[in-house]
ModelCIF file with pLDDT and N, C-alpha, C, O atoms, coordinates in Angstrom:
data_MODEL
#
_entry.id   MODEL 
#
_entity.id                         1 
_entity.type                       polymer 
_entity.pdbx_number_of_molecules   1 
#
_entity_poly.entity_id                      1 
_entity_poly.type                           'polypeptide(L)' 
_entity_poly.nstd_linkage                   no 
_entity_poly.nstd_monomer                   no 
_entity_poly.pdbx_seq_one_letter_code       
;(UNK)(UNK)(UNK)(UNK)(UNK)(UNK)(UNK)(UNK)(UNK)(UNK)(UNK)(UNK)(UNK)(UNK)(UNK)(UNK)
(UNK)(UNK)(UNK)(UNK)(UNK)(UNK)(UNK)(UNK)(UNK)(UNK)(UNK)(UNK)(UNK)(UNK)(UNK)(UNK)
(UNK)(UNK)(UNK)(UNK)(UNK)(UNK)(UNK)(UNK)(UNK)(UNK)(UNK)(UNK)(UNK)(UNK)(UNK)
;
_entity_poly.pdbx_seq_one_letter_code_can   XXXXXXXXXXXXXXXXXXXXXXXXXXXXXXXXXXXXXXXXXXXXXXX 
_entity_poly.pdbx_strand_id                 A 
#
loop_
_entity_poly_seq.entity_id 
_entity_poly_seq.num 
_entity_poly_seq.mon_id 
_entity_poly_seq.hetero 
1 1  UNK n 
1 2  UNK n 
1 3  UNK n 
1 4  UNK n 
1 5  UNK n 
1 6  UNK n 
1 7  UNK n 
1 8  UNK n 
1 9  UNK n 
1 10 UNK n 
1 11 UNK n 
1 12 UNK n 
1 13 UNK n 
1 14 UNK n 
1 15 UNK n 
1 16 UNK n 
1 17 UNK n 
1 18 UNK n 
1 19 UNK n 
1 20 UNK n 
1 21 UNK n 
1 22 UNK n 
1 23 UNK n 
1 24 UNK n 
1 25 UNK n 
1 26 UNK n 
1 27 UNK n 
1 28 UNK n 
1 29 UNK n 
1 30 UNK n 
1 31 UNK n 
1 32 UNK n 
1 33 UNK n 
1 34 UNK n 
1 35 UNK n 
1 36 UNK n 
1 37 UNK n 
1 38 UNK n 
1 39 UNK n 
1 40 UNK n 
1 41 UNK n 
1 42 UNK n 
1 43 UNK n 
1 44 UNK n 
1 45 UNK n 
1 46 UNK n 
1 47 UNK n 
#
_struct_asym.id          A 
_struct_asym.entity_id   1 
#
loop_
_ma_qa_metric.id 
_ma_qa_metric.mode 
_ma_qa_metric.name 
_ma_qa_metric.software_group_id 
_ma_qa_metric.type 
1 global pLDDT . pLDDT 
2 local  pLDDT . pLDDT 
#
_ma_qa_metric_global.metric_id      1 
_ma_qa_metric_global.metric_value   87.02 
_ma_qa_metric_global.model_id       1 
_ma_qa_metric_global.ordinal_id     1 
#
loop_
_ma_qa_metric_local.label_asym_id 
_ma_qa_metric_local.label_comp_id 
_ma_qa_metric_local.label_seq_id 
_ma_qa_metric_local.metric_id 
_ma_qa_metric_local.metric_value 
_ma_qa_metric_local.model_id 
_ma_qa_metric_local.ordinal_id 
A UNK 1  2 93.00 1 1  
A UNK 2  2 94.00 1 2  
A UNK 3  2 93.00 1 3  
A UNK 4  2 91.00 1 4  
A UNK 5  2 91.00 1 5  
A UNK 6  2 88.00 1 6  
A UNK 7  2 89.00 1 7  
A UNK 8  2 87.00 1 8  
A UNK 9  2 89.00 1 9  
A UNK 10 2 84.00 1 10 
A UNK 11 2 82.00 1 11 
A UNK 12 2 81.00 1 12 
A UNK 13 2 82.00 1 13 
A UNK 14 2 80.00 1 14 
A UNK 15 2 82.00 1 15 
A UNK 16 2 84.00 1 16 
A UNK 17 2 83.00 1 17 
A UNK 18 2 84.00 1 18 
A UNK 19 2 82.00 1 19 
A UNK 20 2 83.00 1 20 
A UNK 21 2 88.00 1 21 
A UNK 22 2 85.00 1 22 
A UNK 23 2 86.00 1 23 
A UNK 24 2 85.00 1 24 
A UNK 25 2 88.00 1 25 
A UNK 26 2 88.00 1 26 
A UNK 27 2 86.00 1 27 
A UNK 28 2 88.00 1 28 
A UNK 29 2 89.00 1 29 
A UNK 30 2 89.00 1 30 
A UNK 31 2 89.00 1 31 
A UNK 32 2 90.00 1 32 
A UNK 33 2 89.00 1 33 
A UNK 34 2 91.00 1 34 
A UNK 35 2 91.00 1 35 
A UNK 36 2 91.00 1 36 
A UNK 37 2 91.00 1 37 
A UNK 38 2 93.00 1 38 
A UNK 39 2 92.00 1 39 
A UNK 40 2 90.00 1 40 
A UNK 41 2 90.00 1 41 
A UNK 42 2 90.00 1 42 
A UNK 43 2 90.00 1 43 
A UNK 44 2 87.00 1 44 
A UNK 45 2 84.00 1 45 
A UNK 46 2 79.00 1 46 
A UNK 47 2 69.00 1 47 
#
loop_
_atom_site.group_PDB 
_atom_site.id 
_atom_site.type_symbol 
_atom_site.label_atom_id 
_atom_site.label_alt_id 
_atom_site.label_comp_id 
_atom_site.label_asym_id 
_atom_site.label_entity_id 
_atom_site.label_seq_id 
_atom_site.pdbx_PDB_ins_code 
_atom_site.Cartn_x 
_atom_site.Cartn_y 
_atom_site.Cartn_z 
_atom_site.occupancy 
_atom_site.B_iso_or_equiv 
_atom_site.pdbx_formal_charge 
_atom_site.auth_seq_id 
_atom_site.auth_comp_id 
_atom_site.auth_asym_id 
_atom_site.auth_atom_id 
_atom_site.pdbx_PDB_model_num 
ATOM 1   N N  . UNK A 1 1  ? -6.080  -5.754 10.474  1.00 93.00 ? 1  UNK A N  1 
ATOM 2   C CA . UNK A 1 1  ? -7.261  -4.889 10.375  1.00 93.00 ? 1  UNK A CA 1 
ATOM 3   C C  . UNK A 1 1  ? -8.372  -5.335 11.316  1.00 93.00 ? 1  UNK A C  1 
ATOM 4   O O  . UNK A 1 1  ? -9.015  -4.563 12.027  1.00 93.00 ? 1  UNK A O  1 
ATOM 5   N N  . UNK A 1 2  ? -8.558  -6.824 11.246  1.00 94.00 ? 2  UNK A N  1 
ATOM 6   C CA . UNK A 1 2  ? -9.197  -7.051 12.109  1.00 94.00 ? 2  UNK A CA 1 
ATOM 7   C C  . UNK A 1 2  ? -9.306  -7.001 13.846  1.00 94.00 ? 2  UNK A C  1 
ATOM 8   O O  . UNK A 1 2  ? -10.305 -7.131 14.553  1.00 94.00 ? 2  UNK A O  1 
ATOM 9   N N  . UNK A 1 3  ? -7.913  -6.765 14.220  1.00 93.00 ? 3  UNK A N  1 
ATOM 10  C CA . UNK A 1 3  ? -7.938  -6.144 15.813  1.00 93.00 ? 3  UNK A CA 1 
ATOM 11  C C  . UNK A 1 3  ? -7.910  -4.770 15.481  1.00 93.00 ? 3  UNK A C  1 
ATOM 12  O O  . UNK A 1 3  ? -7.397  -4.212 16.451  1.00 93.00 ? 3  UNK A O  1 
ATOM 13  N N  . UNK A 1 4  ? -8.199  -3.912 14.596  1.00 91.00 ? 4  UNK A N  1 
ATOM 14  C CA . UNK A 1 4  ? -7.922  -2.424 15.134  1.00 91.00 ? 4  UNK A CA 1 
ATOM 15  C C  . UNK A 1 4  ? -6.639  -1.852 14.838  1.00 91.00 ? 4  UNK A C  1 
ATOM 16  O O  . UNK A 1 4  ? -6.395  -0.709 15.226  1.00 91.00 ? 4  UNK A O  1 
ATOM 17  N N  . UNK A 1 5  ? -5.822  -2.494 14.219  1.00 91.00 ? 5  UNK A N  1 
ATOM 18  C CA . UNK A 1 5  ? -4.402  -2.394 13.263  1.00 91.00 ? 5  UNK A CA 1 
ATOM 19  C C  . UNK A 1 5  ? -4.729  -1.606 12.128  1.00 91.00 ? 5  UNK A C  1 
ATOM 20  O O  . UNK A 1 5  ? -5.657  -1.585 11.320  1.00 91.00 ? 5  UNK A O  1 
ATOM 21  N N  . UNK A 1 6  ? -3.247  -0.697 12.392  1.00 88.00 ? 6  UNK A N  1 
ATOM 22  C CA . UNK A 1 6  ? -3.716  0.400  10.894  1.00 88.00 ? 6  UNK A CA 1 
ATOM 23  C C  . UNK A 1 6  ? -2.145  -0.119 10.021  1.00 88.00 ? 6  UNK A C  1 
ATOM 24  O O  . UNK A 1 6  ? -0.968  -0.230 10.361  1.00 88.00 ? 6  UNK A O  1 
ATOM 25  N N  . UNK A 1 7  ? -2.719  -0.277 9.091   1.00 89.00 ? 7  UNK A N  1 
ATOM 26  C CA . UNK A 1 7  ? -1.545  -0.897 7.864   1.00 89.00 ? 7  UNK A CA 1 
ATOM 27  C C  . UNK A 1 7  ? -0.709  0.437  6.736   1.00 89.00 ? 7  UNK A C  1 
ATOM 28  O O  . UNK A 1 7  ? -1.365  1.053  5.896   1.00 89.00 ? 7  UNK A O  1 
ATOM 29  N N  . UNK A 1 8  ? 0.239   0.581  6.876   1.00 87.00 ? 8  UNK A N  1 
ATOM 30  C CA . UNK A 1 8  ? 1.193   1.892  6.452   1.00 87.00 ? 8  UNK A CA 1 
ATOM 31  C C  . UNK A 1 8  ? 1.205   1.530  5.079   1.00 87.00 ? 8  UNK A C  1 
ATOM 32  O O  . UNK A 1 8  ? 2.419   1.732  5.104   1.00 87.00 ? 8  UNK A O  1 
ATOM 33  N N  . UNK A 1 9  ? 1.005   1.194  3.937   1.00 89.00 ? 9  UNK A N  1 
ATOM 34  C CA . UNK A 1 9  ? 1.421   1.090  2.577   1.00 89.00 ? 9  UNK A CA 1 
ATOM 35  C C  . UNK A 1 9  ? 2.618   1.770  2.346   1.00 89.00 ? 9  UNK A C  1 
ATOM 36  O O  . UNK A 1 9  ? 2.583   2.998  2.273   1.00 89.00 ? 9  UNK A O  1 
ATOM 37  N N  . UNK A 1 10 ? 3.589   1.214  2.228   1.00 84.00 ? 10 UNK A N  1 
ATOM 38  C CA . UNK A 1 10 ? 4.884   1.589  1.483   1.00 84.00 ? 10 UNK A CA 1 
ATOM 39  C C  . UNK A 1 10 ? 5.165   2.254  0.169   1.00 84.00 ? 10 UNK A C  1 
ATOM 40  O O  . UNK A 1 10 ? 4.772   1.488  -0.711  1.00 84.00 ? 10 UNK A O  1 
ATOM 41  N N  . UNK A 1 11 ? 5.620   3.229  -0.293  1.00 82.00 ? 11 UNK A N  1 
ATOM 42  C CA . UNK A 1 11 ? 6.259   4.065  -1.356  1.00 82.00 ? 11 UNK A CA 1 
ATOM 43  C C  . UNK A 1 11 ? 7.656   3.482  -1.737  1.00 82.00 ? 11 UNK A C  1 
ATOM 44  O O  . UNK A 1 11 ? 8.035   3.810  -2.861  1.00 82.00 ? 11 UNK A O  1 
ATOM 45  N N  . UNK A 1 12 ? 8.429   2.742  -1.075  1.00 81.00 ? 12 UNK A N  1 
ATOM 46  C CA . UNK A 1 12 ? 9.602   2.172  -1.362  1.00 81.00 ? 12 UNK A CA 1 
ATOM 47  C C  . UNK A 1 12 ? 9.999   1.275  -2.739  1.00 81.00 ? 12 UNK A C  1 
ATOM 48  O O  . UNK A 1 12 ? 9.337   0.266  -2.984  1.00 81.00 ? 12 UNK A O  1 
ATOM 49  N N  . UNK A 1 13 ? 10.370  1.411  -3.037  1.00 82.00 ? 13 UNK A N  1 
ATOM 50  C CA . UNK A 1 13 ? 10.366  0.371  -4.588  1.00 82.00 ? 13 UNK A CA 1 
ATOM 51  C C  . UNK A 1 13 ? 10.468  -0.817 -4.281  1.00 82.00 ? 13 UNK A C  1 
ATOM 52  O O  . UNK A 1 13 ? 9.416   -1.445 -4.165  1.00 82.00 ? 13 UNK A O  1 
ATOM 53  N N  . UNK A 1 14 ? 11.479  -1.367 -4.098  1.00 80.00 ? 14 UNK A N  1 
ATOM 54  C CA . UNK A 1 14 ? 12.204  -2.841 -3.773  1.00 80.00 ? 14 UNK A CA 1 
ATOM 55  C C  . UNK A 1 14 ? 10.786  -3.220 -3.410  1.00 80.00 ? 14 UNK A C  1 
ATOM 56  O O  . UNK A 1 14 ? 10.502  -4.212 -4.081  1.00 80.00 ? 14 UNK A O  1 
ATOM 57  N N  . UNK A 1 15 ? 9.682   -2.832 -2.571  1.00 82.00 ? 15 UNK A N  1 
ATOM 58  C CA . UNK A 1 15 ? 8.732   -3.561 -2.084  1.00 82.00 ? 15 UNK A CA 1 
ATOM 59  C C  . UNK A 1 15 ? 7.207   -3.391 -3.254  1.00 82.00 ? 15 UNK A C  1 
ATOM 60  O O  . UNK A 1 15 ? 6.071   -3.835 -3.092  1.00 82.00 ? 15 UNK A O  1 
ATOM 61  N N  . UNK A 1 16 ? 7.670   -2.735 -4.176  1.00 84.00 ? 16 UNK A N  1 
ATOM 62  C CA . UNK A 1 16 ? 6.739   -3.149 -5.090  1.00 84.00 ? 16 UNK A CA 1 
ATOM 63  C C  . UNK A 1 16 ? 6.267   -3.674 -6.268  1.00 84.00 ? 16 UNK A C  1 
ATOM 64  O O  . UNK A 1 16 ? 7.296   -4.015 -6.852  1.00 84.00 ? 16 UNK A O  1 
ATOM 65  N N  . UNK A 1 17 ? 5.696   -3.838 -6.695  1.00 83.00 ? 17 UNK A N  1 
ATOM 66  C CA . UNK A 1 17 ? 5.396   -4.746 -7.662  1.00 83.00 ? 17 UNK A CA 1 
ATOM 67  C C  . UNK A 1 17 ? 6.527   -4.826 -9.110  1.00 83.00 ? 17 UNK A C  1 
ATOM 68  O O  . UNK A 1 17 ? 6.953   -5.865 -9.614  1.00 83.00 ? 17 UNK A O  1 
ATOM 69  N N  . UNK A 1 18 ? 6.801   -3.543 -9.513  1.00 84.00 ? 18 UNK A N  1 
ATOM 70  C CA . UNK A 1 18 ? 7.907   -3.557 -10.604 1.00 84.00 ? 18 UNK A CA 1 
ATOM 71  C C  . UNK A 1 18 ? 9.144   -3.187 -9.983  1.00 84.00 ? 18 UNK A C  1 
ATOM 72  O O  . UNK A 1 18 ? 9.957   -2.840 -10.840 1.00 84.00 ? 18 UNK A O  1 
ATOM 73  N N  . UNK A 1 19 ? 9.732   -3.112 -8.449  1.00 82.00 ? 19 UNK A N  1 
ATOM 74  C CA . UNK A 1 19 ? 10.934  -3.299 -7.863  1.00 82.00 ? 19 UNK A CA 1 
ATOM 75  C C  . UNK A 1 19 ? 11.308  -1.758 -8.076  1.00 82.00 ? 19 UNK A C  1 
ATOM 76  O O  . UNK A 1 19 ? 10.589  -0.770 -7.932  1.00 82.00 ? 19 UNK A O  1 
ATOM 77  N N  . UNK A 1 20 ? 12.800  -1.861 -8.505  1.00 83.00 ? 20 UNK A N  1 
ATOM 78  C CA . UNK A 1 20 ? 13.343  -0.236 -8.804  1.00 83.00 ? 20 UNK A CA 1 
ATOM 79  C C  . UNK A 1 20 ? 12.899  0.347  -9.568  1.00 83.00 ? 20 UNK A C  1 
ATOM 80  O O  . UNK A 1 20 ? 13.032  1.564  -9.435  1.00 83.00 ? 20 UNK A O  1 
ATOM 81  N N  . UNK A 1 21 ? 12.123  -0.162 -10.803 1.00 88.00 ? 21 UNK A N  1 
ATOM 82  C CA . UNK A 1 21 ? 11.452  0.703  -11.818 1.00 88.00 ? 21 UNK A CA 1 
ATOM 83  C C  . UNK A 1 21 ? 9.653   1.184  -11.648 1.00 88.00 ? 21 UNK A C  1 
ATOM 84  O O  . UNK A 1 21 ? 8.950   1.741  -12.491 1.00 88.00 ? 21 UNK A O  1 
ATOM 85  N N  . UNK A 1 22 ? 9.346   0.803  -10.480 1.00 85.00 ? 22 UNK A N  1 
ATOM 86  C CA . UNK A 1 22 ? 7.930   1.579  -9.982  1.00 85.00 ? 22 UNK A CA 1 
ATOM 87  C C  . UNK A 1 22 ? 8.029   3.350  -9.829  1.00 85.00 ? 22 UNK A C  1 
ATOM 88  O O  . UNK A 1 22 ? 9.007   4.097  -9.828  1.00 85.00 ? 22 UNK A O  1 
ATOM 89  N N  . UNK A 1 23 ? 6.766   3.583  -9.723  1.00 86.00 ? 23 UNK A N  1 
ATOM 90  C CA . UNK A 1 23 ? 6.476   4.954  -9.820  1.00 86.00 ? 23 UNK A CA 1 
ATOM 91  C C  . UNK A 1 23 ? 5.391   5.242  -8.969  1.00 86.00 ? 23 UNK A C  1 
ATOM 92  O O  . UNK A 1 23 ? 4.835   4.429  -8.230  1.00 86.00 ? 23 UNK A O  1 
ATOM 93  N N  . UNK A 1 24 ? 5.116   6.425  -9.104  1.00 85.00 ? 24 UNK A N  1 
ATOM 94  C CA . UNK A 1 24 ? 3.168   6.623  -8.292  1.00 85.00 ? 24 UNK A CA 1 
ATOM 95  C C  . UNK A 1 24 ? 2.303   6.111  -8.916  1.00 85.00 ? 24 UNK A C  1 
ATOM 96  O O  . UNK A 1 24 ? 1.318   6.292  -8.200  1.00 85.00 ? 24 UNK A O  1 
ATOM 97  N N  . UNK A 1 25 ? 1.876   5.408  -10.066 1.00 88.00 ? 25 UNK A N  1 
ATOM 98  C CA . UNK A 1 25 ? 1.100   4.598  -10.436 1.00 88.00 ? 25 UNK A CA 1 
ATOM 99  C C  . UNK A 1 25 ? 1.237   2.984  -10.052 1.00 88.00 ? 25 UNK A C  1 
ATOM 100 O O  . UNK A 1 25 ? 0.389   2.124  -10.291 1.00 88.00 ? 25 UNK A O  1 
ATOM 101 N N  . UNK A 1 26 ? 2.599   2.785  -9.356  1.00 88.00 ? 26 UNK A N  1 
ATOM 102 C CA . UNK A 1 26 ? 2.713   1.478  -8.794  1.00 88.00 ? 26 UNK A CA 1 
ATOM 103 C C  . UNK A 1 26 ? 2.610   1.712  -7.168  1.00 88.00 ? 26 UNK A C  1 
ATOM 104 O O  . UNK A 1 26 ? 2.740   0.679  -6.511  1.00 88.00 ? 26 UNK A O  1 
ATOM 105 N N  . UNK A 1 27 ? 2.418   2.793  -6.509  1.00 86.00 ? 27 UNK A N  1 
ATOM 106 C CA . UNK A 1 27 ? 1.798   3.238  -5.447  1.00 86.00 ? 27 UNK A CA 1 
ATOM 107 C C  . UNK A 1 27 ? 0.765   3.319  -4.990  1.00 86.00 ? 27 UNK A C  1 
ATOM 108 O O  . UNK A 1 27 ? 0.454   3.071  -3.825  1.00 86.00 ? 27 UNK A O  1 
ATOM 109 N N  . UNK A 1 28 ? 0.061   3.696  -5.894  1.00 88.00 ? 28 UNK A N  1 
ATOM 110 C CA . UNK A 1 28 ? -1.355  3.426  -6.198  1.00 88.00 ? 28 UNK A CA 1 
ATOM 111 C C  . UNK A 1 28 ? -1.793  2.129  -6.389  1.00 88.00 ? 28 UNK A C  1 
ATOM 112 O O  . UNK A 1 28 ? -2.649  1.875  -5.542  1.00 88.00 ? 28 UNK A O  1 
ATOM 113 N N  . UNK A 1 29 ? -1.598  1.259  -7.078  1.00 89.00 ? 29 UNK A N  1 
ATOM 114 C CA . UNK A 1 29 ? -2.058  -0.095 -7.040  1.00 89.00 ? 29 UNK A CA 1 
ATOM 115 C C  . UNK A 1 29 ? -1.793  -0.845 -5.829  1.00 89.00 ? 29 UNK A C  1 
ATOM 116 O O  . UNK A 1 29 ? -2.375  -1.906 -5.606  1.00 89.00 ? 29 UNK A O  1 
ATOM 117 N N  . UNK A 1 30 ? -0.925  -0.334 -5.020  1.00 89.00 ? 30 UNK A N  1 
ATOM 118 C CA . UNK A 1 30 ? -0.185  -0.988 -3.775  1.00 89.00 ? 30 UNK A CA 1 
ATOM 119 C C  . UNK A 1 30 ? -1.242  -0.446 -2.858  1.00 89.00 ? 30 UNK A C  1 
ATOM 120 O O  . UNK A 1 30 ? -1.408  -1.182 -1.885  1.00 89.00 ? 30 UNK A O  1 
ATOM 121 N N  . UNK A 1 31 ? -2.097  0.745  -2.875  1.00 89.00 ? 31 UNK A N  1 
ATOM 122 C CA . UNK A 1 31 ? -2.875  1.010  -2.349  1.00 89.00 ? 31 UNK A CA 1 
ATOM 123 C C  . UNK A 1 31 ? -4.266  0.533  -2.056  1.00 89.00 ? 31 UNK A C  1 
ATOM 124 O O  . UNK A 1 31 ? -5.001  0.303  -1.095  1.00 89.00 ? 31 UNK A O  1 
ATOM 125 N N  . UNK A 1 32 ? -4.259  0.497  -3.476  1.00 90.00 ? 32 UNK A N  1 
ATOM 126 C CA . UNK A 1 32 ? -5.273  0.276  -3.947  1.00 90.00 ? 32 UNK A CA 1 
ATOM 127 C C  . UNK A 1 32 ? -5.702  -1.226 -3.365  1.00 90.00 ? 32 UNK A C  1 
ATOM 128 O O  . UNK A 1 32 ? -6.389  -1.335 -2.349  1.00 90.00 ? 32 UNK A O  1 
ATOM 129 N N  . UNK A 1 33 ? -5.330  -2.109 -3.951  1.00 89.00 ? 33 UNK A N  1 
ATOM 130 C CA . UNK A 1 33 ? -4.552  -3.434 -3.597  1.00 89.00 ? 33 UNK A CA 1 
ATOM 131 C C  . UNK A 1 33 ? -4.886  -3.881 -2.091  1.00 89.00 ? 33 UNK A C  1 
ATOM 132 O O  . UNK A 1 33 ? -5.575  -4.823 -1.701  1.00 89.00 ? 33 UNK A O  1 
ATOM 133 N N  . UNK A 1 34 ? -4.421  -3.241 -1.618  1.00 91.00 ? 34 UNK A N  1 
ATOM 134 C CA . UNK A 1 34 ? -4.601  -2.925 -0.078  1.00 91.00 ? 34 UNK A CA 1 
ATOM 135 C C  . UNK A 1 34 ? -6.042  -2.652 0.552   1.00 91.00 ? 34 UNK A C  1 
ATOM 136 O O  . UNK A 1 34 ? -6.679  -3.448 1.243   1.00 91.00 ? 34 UNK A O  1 
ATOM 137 N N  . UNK A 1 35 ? -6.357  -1.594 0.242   1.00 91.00 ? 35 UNK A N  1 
ATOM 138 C CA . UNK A 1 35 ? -7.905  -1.049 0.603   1.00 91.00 ? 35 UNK A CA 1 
ATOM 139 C C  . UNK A 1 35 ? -8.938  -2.199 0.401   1.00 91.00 ? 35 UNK A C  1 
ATOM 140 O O  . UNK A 1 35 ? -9.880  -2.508 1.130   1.00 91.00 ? 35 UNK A O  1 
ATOM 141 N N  . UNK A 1 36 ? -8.486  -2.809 -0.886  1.00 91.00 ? 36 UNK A N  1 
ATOM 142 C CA . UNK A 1 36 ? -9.811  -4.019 -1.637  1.00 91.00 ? 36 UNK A CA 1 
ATOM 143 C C  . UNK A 1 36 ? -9.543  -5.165 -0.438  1.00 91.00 ? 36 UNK A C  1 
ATOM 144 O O  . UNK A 1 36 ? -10.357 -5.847 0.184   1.00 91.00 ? 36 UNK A O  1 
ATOM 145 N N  . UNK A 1 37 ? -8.367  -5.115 -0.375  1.00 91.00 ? 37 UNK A N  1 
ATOM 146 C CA . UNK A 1 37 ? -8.544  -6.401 0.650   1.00 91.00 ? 37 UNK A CA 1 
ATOM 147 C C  . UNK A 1 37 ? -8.915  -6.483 2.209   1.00 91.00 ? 37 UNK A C  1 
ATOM 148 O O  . UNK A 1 37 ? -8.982  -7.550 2.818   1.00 91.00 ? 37 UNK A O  1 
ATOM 149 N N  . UNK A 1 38 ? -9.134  -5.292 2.746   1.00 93.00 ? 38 UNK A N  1 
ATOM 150 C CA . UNK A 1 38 ? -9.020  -4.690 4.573   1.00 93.00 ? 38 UNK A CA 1 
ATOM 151 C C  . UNK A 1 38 ? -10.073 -3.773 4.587   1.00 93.00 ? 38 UNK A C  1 
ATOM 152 O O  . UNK A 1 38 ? -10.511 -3.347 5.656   1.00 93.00 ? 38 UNK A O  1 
ATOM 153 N N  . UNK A 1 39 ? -10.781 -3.230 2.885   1.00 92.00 ? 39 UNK A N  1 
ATOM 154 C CA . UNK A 1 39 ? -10.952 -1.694 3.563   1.00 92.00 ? 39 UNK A CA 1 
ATOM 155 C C  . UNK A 1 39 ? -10.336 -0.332 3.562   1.00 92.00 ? 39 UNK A C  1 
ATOM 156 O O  . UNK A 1 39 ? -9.120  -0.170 3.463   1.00 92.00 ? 39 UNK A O  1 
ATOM 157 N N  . UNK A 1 40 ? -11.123 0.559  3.666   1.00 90.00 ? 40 UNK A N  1 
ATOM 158 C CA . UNK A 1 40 ? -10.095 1.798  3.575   1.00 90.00 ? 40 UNK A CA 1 
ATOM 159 C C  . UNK A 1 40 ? -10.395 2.186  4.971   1.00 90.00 ? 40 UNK A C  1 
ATOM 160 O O  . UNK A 1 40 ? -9.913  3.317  5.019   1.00 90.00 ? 40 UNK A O  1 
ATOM 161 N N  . UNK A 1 41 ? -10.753 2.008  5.800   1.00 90.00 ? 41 UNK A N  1 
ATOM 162 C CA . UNK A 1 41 ? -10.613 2.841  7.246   1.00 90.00 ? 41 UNK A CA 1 
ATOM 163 C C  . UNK A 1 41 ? -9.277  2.717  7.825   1.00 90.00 ? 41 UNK A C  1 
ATOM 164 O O  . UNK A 1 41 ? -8.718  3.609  8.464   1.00 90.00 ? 41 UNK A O  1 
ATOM 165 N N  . UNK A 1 42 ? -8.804  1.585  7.571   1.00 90.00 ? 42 UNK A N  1 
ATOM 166 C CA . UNK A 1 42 ? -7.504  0.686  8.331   1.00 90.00 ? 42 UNK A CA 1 
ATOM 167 C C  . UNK A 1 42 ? -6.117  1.243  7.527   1.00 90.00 ? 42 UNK A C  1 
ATOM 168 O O  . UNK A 1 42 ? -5.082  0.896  8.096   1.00 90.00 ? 42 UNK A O  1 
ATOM 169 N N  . UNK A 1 43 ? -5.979  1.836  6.625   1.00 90.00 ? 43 UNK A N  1 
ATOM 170 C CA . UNK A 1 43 ? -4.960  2.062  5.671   1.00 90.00 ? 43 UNK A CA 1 
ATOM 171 C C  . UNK A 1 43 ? -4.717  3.206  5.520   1.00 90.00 ? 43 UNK A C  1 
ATOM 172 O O  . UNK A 1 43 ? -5.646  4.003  5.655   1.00 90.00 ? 43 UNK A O  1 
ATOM 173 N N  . UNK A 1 44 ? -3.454  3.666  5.206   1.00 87.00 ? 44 UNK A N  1 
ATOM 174 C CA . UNK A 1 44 ? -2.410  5.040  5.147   1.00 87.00 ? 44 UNK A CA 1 
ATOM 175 C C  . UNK A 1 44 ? -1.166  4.741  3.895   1.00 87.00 ? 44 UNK A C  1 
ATOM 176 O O  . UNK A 1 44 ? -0.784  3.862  3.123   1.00 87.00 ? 44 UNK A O  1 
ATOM 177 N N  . UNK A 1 45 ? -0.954  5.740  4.198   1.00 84.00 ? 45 UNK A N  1 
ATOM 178 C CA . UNK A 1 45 ? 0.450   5.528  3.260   1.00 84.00 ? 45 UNK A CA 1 
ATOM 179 C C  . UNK A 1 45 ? 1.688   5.958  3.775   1.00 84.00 ? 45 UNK A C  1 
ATOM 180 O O  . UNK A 1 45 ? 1.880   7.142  4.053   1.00 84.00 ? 45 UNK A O  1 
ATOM 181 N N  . UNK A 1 46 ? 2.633   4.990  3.940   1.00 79.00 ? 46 UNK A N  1 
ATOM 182 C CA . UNK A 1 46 ? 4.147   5.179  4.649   1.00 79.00 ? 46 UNK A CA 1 
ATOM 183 C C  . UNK A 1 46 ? 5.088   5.915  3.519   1.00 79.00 ? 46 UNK A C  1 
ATOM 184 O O  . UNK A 1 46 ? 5.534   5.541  2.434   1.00 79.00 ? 46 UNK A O  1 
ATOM 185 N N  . UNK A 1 47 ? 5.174   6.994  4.188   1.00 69.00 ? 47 UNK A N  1 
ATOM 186 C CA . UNK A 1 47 ? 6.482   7.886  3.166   1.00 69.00 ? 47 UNK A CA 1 
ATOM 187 C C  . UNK A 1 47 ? 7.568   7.781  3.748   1.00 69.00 ? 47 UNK A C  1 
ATOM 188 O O  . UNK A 1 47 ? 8.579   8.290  3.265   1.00 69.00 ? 47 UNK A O  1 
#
């Protein structure tokens, strides 16, 4: 984020927090998660 890097947040399971049993509420925290730490200018979501 800090050079100007835009960070894709993943929808994939395996890469989130409850594995194969995540949902869009574990998408959201992955987001979420994300934004708190960089910011929201820098962040998207990878489908």
């Amino acid at each position: 984020a800090d050079r100007g890097g835009f960070l894709g947040v993943t929808m994939f399971p395996p890469f989130l927090r409850r594995d194969i049993h995540a949902n869009v509420m574990d998408c959201e925290e992955a987001i979420d998660d994300t934004i708190n730490a960089v910011g929201e200018d820098c962040v998207g979501i990878g489908t």
